[in-house]
C-alpha atoms as a PDB file:
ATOM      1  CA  UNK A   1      13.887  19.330   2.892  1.00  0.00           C
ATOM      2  CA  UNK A   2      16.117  16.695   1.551  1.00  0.00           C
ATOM      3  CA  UNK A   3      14.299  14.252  -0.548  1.00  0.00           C
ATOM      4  CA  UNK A   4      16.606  12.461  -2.303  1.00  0.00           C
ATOM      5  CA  UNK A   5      20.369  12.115  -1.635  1.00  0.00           C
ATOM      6  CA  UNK A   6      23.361  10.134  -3.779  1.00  0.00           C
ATOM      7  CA  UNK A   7      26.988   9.384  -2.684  1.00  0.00           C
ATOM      8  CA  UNK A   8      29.298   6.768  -1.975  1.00  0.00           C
ATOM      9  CA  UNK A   9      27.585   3.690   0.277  1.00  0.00           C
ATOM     10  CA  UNK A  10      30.078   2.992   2.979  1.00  0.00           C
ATOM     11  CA  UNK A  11      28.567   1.387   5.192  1.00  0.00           C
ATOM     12  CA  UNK A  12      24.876  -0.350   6.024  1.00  0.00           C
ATOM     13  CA  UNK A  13      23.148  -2.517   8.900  1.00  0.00           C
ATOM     14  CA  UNK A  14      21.392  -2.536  11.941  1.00  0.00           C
ATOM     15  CA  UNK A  15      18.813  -0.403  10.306  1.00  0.00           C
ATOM     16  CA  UNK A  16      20.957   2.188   9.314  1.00  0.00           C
ATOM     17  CA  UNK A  17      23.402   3.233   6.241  1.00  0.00           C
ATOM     18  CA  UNK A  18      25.783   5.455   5.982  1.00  0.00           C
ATOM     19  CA  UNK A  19      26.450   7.566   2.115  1.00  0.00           C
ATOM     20  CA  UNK A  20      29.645   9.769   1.996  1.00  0.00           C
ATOM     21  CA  UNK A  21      28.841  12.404  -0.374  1.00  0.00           C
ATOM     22  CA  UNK A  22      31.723  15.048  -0.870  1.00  0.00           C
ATOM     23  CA  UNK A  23      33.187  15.704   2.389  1.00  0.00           C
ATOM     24  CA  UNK A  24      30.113  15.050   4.190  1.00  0.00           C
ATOM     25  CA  UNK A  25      28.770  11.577   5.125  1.00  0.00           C
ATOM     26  CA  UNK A  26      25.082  10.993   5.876  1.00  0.00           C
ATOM     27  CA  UNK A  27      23.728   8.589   8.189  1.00  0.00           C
ATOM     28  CA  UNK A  28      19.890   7.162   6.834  1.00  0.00           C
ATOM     29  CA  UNK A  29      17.414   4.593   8.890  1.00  0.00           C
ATOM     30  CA  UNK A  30      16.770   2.320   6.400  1.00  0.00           C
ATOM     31  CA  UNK A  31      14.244  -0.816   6.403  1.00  0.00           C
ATOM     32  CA  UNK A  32      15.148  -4.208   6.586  1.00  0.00           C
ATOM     33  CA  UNK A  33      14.371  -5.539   3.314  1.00  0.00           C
ATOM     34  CA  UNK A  34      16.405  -2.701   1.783  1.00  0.00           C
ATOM     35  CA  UNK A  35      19.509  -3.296   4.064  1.00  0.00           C
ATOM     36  CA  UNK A  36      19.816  -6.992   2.642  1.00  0.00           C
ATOM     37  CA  UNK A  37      19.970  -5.570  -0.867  1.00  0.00           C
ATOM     38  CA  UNK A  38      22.943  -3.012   0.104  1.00  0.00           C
ATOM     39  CA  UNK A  39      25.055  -4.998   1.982  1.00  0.00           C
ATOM     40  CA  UNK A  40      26.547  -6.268  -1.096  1.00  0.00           C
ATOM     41  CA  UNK A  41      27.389  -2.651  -2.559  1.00  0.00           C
ATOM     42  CA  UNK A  42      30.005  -1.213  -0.277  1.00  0.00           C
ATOM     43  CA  UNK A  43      31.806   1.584  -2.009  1.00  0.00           C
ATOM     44  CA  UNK A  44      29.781   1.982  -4.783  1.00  0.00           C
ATOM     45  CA  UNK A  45      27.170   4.811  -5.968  1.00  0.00           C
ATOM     46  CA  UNK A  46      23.638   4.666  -4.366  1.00  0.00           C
ATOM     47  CA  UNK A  47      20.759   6.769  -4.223  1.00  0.00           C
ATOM     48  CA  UNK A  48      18.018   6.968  -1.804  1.00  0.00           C
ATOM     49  CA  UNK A  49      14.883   8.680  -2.101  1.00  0.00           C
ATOM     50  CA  UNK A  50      14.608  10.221   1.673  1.00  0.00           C
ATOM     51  CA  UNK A  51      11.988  11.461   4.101  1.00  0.00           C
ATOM     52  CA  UNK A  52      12.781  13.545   7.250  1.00  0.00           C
ATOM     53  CA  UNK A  53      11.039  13.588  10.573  1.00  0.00           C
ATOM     54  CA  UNK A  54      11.949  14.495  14.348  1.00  0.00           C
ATOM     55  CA  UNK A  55      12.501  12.070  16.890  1.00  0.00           C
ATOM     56  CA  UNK A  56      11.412  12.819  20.542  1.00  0.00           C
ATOM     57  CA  UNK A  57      13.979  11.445  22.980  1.00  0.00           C
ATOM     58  CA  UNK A  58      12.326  11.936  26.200  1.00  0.00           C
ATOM     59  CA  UNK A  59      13.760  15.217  28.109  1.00  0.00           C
ATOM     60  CA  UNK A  60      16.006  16.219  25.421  1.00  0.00           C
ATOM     61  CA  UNK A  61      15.295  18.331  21.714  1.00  0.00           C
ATOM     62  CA  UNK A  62      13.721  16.603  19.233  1.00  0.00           C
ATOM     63  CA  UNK A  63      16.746  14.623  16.875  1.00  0.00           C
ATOM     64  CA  UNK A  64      16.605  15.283  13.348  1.00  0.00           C
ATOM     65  CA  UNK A  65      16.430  11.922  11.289  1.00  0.00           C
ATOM     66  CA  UNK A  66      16.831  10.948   8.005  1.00  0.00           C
ATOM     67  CA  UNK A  67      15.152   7.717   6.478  1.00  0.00           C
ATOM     68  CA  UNK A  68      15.690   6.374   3.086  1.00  0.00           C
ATOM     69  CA  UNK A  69      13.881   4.025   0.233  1.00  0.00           C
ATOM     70  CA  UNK A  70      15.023   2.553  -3.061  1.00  0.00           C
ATOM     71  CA  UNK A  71      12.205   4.762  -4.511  1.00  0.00           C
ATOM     72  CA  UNK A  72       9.659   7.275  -4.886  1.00  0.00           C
ATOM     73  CA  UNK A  73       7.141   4.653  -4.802  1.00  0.00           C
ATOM     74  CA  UNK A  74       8.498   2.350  -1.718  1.00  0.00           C
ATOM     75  CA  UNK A  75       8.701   6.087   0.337  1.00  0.00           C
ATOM     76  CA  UNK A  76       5.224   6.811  -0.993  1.00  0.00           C
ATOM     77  CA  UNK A  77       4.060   3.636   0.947  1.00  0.00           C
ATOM     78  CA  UNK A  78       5.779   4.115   4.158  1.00  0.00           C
ATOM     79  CA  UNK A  79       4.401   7.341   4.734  1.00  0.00           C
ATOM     80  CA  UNK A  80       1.110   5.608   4.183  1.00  0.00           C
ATOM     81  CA  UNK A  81       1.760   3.059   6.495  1.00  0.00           C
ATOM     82  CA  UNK A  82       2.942   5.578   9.124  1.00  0.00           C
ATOM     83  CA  UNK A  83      -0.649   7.315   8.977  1.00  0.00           C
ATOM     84  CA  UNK A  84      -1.949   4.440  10.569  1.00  0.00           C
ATOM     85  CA  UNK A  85      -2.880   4.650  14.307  1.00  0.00           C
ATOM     86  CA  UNK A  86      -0.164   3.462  16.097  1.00  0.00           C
ATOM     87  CA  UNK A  87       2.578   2.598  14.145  1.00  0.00           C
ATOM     88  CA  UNK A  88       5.363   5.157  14.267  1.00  0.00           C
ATOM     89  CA  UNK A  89       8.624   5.528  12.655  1.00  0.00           C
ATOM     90  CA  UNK A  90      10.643   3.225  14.084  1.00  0.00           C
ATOM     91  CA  UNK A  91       7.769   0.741  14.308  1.00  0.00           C
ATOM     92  CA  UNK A  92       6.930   0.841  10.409  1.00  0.00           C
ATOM     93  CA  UNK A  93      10.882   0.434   9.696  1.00  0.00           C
ATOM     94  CA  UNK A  94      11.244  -2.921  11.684  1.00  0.00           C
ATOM     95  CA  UNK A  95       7.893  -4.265  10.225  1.00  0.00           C
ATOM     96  CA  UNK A  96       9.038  -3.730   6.069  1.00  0.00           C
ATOM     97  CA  UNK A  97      11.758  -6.813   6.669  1.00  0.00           C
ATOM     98  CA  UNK A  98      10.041  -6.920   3.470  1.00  0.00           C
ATOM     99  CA  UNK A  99       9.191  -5.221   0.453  1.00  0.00           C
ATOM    100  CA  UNK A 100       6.439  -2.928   0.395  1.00  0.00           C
ATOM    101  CA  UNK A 101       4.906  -4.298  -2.305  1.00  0.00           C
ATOM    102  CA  UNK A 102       4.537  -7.626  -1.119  1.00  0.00           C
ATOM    103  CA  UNK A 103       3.331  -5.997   2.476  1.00  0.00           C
ATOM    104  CA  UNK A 104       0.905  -3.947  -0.317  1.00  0.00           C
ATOM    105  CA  UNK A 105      -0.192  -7.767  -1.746  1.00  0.00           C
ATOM    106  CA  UNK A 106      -1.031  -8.746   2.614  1.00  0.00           C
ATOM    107  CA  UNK A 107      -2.951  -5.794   3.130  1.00  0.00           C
ATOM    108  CA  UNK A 108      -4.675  -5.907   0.229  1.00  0.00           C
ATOM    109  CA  UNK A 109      -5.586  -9.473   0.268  1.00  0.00           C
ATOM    110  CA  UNK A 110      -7.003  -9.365   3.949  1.00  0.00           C
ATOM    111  CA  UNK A 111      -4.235 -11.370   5.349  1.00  0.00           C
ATOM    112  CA  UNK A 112      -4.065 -10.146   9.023  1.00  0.00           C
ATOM    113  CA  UNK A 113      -2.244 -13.231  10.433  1.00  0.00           C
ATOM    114  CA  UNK A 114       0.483 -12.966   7.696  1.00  0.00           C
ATOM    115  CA  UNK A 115       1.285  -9.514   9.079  1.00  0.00           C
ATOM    116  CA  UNK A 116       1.641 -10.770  13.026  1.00  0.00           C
ATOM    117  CA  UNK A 117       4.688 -12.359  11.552  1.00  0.00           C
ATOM    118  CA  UNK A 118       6.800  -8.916  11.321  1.00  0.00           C
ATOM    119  CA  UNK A 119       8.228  -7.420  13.919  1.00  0.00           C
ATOM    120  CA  UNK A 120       6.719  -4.955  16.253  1.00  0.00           C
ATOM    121  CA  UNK A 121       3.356  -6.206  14.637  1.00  0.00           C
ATOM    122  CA  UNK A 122       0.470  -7.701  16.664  1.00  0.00           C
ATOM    123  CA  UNK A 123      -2.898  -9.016  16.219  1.00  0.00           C
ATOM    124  CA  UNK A 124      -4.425  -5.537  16.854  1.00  0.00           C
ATOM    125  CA  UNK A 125      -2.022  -3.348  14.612  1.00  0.00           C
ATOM    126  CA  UNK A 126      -2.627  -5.893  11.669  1.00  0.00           C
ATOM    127  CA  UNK A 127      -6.288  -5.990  11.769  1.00  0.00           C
ATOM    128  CA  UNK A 128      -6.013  -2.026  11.993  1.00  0.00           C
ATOM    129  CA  UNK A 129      -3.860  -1.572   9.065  1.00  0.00           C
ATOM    130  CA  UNK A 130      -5.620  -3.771   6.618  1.00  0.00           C
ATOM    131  CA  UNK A 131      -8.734  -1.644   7.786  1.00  0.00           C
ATOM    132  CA  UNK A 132      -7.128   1.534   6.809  1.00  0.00           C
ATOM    133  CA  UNK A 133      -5.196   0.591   4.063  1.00  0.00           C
ATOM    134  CA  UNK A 134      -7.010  -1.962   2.281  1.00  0.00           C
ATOM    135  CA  UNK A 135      -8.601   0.615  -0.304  1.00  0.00           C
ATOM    136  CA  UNK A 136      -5.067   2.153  -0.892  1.00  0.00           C
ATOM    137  CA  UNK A 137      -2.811  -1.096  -1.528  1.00  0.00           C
ATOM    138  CA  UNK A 138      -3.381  -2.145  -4.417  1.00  0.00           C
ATOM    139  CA  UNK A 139      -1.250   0.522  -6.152  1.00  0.00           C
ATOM    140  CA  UNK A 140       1.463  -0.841  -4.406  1.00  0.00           C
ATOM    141  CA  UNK A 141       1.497  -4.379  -5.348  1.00  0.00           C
ATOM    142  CA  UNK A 142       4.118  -4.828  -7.923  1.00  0.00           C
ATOM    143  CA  UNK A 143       4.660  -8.415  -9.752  1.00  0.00           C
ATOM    144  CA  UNK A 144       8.318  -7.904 -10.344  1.00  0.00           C
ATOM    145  CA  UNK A 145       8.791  -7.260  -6.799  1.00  0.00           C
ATOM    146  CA  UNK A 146       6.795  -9.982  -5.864  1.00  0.00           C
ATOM    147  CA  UNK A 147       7.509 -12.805  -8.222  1.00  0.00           C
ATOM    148  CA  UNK A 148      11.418 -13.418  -6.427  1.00  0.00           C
ATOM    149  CA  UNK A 149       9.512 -14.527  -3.412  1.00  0.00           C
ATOM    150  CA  UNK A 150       7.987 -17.332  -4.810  1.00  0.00           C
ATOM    151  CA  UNK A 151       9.051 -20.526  -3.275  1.00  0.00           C
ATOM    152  CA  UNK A 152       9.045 -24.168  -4.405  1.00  0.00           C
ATOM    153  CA  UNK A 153       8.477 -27.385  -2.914  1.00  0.00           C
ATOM    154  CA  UNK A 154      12.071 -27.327  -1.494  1.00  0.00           C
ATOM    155  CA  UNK A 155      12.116 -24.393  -0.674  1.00  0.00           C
ATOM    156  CA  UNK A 156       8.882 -24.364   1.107  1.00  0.00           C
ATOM    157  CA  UNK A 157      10.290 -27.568   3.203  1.00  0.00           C
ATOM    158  CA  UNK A 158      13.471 -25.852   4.359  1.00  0.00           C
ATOM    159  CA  UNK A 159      11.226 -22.677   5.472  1.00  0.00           C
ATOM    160  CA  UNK A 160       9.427 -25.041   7.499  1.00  0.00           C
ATOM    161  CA  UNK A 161      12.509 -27.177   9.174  1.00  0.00           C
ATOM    162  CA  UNK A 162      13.352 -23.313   9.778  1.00  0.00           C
ATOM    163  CA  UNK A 163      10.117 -22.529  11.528  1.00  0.00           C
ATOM    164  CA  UNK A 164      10.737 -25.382  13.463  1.00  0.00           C
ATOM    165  CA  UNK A 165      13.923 -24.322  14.933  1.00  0.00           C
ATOM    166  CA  UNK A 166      12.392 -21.071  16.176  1.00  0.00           C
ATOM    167  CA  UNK A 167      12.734 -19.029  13.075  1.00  0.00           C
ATOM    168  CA  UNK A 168       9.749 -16.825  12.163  1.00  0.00           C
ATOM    169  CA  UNK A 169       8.356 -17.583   8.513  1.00  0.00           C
ATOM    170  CA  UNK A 170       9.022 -13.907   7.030  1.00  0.00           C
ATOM    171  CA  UNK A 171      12.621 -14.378   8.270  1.00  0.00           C
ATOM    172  CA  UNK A 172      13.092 -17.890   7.046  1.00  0.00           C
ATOM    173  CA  UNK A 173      11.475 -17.108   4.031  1.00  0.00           C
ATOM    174  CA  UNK A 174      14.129 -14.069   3.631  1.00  0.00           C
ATOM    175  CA  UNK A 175      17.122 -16.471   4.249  1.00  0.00           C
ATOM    176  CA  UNK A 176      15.560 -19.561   2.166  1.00  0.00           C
ATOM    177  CA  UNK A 177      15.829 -16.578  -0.796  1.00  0.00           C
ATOM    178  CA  UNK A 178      19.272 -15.915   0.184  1.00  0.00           C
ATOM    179  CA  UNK A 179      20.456 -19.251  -0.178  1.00  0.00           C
ATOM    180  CA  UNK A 180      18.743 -19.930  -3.089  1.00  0.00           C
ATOM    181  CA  UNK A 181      20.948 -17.022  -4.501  1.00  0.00           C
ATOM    182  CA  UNK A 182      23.736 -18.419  -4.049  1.00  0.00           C
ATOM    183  CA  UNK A 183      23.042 -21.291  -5.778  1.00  0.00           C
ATOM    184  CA  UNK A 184      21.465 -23.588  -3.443  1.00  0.00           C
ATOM    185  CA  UNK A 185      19.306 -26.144  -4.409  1.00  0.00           C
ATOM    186  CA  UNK A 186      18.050 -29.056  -2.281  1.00  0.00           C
ATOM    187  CA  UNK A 187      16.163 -28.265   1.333  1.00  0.00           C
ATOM    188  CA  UNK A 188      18.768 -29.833   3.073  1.00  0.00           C
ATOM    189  CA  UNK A 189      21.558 -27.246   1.345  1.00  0.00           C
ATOM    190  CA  UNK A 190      18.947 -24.301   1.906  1.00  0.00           C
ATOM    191  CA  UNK A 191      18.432 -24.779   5.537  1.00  0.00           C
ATOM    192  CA  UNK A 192      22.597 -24.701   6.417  1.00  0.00           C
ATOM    193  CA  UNK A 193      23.231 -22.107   4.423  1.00  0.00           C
ATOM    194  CA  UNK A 194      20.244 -19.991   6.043  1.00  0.00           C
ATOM    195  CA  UNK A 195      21.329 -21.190   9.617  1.00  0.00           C
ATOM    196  CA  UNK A 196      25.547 -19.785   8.401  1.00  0.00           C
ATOM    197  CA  UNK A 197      23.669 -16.573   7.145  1.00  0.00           C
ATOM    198  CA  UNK A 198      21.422 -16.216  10.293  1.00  0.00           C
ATOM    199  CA  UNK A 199      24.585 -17.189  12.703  1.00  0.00           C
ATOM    200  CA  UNK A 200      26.710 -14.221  10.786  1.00  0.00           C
ATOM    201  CA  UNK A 201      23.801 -11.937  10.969  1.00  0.00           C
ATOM    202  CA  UNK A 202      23.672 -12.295  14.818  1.00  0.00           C
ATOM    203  CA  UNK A 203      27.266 -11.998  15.709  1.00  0.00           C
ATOM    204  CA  UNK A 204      27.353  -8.445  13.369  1.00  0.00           C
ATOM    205  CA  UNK A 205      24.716  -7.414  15.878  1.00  0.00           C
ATOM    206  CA  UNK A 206      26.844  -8.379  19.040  1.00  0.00           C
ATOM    207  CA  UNK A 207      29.364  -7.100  18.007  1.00  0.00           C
END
């Protein structure tokens, strides 16, 4: 079993990276709040701490895949959350567009609703995670992975003007962040760079 793999990154998005390592290059699933960190990292050295599992395609062999996390501990959680009734593989991946340990801090503060706002996620699903996981969060939360989420009072009022243009909050949220990165200060300056970032972000999945 390969559970932890290091190479050359050469490629990441649309849920998936790619690590060269000798003459062999790997393809990983990888969660969305993970592929925002890599895409800046082309061609350098990464490691991933990797599960494996077998994907059913319907009438053919299962397909070997291999999925990969920033650490022991983010892994750790995902094969937690994957316990829960109903939420697979590919369902847990498109939920963590952020970081476990701020999906630790919603489950273990009893915030259903907040988890509706991920992807694949309903009403049902939420309420049934927090009941199973509740009493095994906590562990997760982390306050350095927490505290760059943090918004201010601009930041919180270009979120919304985002929300109101049909943005969901945990993806306005991720591009407010974004912007503010890159040096962004006022609402009005974090909303067009977020709209530029989401506008790129759509036309790499087009194409």
């Amino acid at each position: 079993m390969i559970s932890r793999i290091r190479g050359k990154l050469v490629s990441a998005g649309a849920g998936r990276a790619e690590l060269k390592c000798g003459f062999v290059t790997y393809e990983l699933m990888i969660p969305g709040y993970l592929e925002a960190d890599l895409v800046g990292r082309m061609e350098e050295t990464a490691e991933f701490f990797t599960m494996e599992y077998q994907e059913n395609a319907s009438g053919n062999q299962p397909i070997p895949r291999l999925v990969g996390f920033g650490s022991g501990a983010e892994r750790e959680f995902f094969e937690l959350l994957i316990q829960v009734p109903g939420i697979g593989v590919r369902t847990a991946l498109r939920a963590l567009k952020i970081h476990p340990a701020r999906f630790a801090q919603i489950i273990d503060a009893g915030e259903p609703a907040m988890l509706t706002e991920l992807p694949g996620i309903g009403k049902k699903s939420a309420e049934r995670i927090i009941a199973e996981l509740r009493d095994k969060a906590a562990r997760f939360v982390s306050p350095e992975a927490i505290r760059p989420s943090a918004l201010g009072e601009d930041d919180l009022t270009a979120v919304s003007a985002l929300i109101g243009l049909g943005l969901r909050r945990g993806e306005a949220e991720e591009l407010v962040r974004k912007a503010k990165a890159r040096g962004m200060k006022s609402s009005g300056e974090l909303v067009q760079i977020a709209l530029k970032e989401r506008g790129r972000k759509t036309a790499e999945v087009v194409r």
